[in-house]
C-alpha atoms as a PDB file:
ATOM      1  CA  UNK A   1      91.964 141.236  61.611  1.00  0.00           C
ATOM      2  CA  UNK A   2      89.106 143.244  63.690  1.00  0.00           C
ATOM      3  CA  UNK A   3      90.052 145.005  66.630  1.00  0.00           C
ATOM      4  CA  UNK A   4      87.612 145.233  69.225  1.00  0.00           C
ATOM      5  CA  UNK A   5      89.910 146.628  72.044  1.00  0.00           C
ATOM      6  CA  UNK A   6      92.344 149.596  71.738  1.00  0.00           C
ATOM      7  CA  UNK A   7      95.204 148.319  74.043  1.00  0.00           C
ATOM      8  CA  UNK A   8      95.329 145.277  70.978  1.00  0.00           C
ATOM      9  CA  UNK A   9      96.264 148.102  68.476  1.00  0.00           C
ATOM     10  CA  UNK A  10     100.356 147.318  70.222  1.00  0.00           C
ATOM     11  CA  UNK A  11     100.245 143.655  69.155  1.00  0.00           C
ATOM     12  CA  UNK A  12      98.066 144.254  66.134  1.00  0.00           C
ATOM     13  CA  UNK A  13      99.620 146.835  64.159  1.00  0.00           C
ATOM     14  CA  UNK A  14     103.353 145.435  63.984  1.00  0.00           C
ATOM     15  CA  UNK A  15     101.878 141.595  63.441  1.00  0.00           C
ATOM     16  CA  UNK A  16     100.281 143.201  60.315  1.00  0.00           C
ATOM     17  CA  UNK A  17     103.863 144.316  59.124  1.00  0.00           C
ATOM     18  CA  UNK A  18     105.139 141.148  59.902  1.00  0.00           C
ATOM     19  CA  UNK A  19     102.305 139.867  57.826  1.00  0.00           C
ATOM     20  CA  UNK A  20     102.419 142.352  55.385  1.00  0.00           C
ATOM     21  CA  UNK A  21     106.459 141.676  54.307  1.00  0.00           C
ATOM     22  CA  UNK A  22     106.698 137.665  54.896  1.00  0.00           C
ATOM     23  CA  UNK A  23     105.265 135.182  52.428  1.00  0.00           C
ATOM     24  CA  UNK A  24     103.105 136.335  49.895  1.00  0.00           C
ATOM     25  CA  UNK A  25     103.972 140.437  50.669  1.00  0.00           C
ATOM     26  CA  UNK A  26     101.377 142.457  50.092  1.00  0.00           C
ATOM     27  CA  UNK A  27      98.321 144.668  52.199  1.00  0.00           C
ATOM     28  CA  UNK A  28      96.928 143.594  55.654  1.00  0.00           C
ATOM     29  CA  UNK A  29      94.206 144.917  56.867  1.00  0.00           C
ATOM     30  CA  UNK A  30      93.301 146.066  60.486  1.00  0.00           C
ATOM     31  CA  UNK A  31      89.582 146.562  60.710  1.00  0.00           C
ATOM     32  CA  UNK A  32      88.889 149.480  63.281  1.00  0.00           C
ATOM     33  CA  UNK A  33      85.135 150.313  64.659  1.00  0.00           C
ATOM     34  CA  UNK A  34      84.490 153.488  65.596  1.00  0.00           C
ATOM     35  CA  UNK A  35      85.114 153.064  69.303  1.00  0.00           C
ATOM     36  CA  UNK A  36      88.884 151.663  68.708  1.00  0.00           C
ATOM     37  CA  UNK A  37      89.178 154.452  66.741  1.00  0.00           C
ATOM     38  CA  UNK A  38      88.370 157.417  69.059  1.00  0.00           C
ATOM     39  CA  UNK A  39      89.510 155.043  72.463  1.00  0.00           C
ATOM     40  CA  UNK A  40      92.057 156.826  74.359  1.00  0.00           C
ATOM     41  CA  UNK A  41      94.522 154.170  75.787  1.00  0.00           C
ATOM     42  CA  UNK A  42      97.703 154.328  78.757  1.00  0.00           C
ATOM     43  CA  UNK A  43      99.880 152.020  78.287  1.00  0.00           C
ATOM     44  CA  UNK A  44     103.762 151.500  79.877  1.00  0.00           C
ATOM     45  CA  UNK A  45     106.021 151.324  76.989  1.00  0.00           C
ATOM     46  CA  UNK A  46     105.780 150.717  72.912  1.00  0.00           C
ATOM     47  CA  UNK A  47     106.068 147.527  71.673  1.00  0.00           C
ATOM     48  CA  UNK A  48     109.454 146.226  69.578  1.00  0.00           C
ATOM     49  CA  UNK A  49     109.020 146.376  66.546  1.00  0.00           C
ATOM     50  CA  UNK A  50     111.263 143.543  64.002  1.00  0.00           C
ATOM     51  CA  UNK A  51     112.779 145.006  61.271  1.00  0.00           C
ATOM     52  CA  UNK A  52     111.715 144.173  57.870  1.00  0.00           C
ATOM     53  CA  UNK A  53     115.442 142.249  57.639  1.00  0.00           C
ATOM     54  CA  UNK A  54     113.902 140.173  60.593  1.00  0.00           C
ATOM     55  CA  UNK A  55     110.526 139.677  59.133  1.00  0.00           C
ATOM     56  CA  UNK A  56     111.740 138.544  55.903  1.00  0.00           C
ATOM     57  CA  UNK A  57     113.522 136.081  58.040  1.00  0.00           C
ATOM     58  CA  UNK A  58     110.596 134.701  59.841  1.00  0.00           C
ATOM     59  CA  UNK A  59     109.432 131.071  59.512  1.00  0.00           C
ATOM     60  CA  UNK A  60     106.311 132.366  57.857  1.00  0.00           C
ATOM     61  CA  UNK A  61     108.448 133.854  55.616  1.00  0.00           C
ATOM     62  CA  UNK A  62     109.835 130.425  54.348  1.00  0.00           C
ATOM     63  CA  UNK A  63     106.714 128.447  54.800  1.00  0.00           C
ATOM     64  CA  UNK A  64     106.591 127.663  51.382  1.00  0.00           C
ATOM     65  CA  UNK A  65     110.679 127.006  51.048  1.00  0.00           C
ATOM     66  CA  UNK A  66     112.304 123.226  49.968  1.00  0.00           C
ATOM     67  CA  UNK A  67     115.660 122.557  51.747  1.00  0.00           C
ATOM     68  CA  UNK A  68     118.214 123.075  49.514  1.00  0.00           C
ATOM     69  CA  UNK A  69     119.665 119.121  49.609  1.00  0.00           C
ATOM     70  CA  UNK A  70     116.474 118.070  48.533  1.00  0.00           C
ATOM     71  CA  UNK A  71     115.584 120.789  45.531  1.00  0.00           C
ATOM     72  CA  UNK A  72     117.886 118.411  42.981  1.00  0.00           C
ATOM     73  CA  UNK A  73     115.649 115.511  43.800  1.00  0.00           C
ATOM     74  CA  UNK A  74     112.554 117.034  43.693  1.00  0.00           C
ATOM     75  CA  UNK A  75     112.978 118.700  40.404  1.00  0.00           C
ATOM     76  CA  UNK A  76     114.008 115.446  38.753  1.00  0.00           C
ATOM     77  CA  UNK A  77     111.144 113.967  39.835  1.00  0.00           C
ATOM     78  CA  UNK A  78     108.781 117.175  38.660  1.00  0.00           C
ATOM     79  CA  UNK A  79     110.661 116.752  34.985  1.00  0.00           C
ATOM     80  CA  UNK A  80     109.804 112.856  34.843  1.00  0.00           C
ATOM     81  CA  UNK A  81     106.088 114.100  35.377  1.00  0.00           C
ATOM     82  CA  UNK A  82     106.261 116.482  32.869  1.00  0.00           C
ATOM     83  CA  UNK A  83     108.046 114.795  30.183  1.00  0.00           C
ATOM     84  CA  UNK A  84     105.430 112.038  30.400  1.00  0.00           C
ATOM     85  CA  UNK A  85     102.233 114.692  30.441  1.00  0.00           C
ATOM     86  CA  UNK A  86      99.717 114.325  28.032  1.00  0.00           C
ATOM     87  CA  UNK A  87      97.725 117.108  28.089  1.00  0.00           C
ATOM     88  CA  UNK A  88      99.891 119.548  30.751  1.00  0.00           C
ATOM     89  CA  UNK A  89      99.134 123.030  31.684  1.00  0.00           C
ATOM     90  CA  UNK A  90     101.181 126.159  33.477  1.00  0.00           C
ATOM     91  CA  UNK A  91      98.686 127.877  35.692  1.00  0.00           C
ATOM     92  CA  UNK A  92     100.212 131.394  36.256  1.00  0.00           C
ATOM     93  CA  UNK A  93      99.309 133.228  39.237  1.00  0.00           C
ATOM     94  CA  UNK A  94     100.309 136.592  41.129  1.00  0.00           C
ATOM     95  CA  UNK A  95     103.378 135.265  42.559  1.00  0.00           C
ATOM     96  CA  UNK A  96     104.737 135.542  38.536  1.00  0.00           C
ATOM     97  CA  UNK A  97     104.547 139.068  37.893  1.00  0.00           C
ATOM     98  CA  UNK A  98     107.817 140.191  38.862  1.00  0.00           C
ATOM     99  CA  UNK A  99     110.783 140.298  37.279  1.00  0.00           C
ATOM    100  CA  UNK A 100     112.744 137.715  39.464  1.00  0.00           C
ATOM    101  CA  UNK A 101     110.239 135.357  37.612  1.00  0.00           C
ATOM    102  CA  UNK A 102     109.899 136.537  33.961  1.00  0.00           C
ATOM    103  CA  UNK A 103     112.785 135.095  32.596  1.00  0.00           C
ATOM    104  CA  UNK A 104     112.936 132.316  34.269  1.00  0.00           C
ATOM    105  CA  UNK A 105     109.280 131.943  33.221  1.00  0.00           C
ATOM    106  CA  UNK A 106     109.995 132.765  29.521  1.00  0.00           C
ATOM    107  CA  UNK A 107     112.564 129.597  29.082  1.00  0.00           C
ATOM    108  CA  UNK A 108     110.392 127.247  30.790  1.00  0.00           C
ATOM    109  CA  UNK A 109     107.857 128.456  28.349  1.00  0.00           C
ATOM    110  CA  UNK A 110     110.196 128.621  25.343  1.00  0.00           C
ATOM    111  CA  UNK A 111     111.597 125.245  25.842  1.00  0.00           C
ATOM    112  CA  UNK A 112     108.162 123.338  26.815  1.00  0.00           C
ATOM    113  CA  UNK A 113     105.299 123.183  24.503  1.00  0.00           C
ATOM    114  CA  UNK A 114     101.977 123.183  27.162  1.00  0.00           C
ATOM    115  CA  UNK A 115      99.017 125.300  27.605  1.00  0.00           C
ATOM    116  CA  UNK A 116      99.165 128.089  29.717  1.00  0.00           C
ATOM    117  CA  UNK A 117      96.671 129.727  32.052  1.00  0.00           C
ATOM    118  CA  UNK A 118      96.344 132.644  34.755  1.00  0.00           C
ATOM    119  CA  UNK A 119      94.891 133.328  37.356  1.00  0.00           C
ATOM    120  CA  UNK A 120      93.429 137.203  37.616  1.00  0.00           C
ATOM    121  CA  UNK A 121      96.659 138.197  39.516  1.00  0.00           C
ATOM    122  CA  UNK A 122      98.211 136.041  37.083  1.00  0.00           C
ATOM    123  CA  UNK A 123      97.715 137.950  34.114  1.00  0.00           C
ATOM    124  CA  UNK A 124     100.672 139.326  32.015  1.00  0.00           C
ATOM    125  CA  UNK A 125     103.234 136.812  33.540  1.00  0.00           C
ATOM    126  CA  UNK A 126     102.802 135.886  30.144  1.00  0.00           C
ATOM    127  CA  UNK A 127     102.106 137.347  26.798  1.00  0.00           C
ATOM    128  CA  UNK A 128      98.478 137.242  25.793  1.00  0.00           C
ATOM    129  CA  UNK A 129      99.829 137.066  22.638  1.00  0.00           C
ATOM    130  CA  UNK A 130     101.539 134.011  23.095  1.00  0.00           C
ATOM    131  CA  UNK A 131     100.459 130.994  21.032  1.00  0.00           C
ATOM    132  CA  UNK A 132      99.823 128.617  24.142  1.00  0.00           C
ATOM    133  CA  UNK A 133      98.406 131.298  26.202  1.00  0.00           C
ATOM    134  CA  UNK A 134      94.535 130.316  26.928  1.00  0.00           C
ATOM    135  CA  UNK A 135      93.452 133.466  29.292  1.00  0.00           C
ATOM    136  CA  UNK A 136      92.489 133.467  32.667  1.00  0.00           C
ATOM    137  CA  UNK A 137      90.654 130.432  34.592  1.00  0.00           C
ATOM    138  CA  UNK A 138      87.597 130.928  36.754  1.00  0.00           C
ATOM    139  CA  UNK A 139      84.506 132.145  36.990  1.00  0.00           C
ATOM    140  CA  UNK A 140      85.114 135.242  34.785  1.00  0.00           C
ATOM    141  CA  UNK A 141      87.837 132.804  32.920  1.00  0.00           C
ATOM    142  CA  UNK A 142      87.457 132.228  29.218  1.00  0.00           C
ATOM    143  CA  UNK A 143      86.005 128.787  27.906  1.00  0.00           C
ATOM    144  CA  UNK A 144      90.080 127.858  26.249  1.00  0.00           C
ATOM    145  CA  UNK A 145      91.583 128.273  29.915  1.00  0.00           C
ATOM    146  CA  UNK A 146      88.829 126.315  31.450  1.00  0.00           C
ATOM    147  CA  UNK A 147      88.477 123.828  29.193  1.00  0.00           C
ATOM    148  CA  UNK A 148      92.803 123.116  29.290  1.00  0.00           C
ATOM    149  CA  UNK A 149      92.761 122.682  33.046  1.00  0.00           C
ATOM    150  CA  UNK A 150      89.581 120.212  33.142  1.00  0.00           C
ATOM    151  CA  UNK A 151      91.307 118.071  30.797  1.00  0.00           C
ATOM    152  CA  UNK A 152      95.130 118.667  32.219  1.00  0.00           C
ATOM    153  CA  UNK A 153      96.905 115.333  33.155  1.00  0.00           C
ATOM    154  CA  UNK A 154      99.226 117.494  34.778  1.00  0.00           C
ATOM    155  CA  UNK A 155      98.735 120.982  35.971  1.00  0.00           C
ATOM    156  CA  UNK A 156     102.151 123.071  37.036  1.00  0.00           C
ATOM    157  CA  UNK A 157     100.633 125.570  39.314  1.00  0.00           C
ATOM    158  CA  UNK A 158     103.215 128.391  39.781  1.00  0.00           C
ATOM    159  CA  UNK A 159     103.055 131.538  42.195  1.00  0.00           C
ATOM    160  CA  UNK A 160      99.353 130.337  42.323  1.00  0.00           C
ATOM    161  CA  UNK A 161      96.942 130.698  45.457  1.00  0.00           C
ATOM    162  CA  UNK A 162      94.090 128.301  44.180  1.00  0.00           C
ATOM    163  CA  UNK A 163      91.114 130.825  45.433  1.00  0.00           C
ATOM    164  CA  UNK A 164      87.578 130.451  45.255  1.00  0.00           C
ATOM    165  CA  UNK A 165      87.018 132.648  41.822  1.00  0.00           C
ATOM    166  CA  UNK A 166      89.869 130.473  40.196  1.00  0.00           C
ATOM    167  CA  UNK A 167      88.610 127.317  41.090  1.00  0.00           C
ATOM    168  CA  UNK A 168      84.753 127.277  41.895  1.00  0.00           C
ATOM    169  CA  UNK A 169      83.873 123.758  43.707  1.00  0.00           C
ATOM    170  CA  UNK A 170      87.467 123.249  44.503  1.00  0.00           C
ATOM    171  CA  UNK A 171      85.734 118.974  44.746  1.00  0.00           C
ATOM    172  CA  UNK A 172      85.049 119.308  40.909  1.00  0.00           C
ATOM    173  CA  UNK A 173      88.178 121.514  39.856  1.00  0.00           C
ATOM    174  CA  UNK A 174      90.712 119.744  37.109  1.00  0.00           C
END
């Protein structure tokens, strides 16, 4: 976000934590010209501040969550799709390098046979020494991972944003 006034530095700066610990976590930044930068301001009192607790809490924080009643149906219905793949793939992305997700990861892996690709961010969720491990997708992707997601039936796209260098015309991708 630019900032082109000083006095928006008291809204700015704690949105960008709110930002920065909800959803995907990770840097925000606050672009600051010159001016901002040296601008002396007055103001009456600072500006509350959520805790990271309350943050975490946030609806943007569960944007991406399934109710809990409806998680049993939708993951029989994502194994009846996958059982009847042809040609499925496991697109890896940033949101699978952690350890909350590697083991989880590794028995998916170990009890489905399917190609598997990352995205840059993606890379080391899983072993490049794996046997159905293609490399990364994209632009600067290698012709196996490229060539597995054009011809996927079924792609399982997992911690995954889908960005431009991943997916070039996103009209022509898969």
């Amino acid at each position: 976000m630019m900032i082109t006034d000083a006095r928006d530095l008291l809204e700015a700066i704690p949105a960008a934590f709110r930002i920065a610990v909800s959803g995907r976590p990770g840097p925000v930044l606050i672009d600051l010209p010159k001016d901002v930068q040296t601008a002396l301001v007055e103001f009456d009192a600072w500006p509350t501040v959520a805790s990271v607790a309350e943050a975490k809490a946030s609806p943007f924080a569960r944007r991406f969550a399934t109710p809990a009643a409806e998680v049993p149906g939708r993951m029989e219905a994502m194994a009846r799709v996958l059982a009847a793949a042809k040609k499925p793939v496991v697109f890896t992305g940033g949101g699978c390098n952690s350890p909350e997700v590697a083991d989880p990861l590794s028995v998916l892996l170990g009890g489905y046979e399917c190609a598997v690709v990352s995205s840059l961010m993606g890379l080391g969720a899983v072993p490049v020494t794996a046997d159905n491990h293609c490399g990364m997708v994209g632009m600067h992707g290698t012709v196996a991972a490229n060539r597995a997601m054009h011809d996927a039936d079924v792609v399982l796209a997992l911690g995954v944003r889908f960005d431009d260098r991943a997916t070039g015309v996103i009209g022509q991708f898969c």
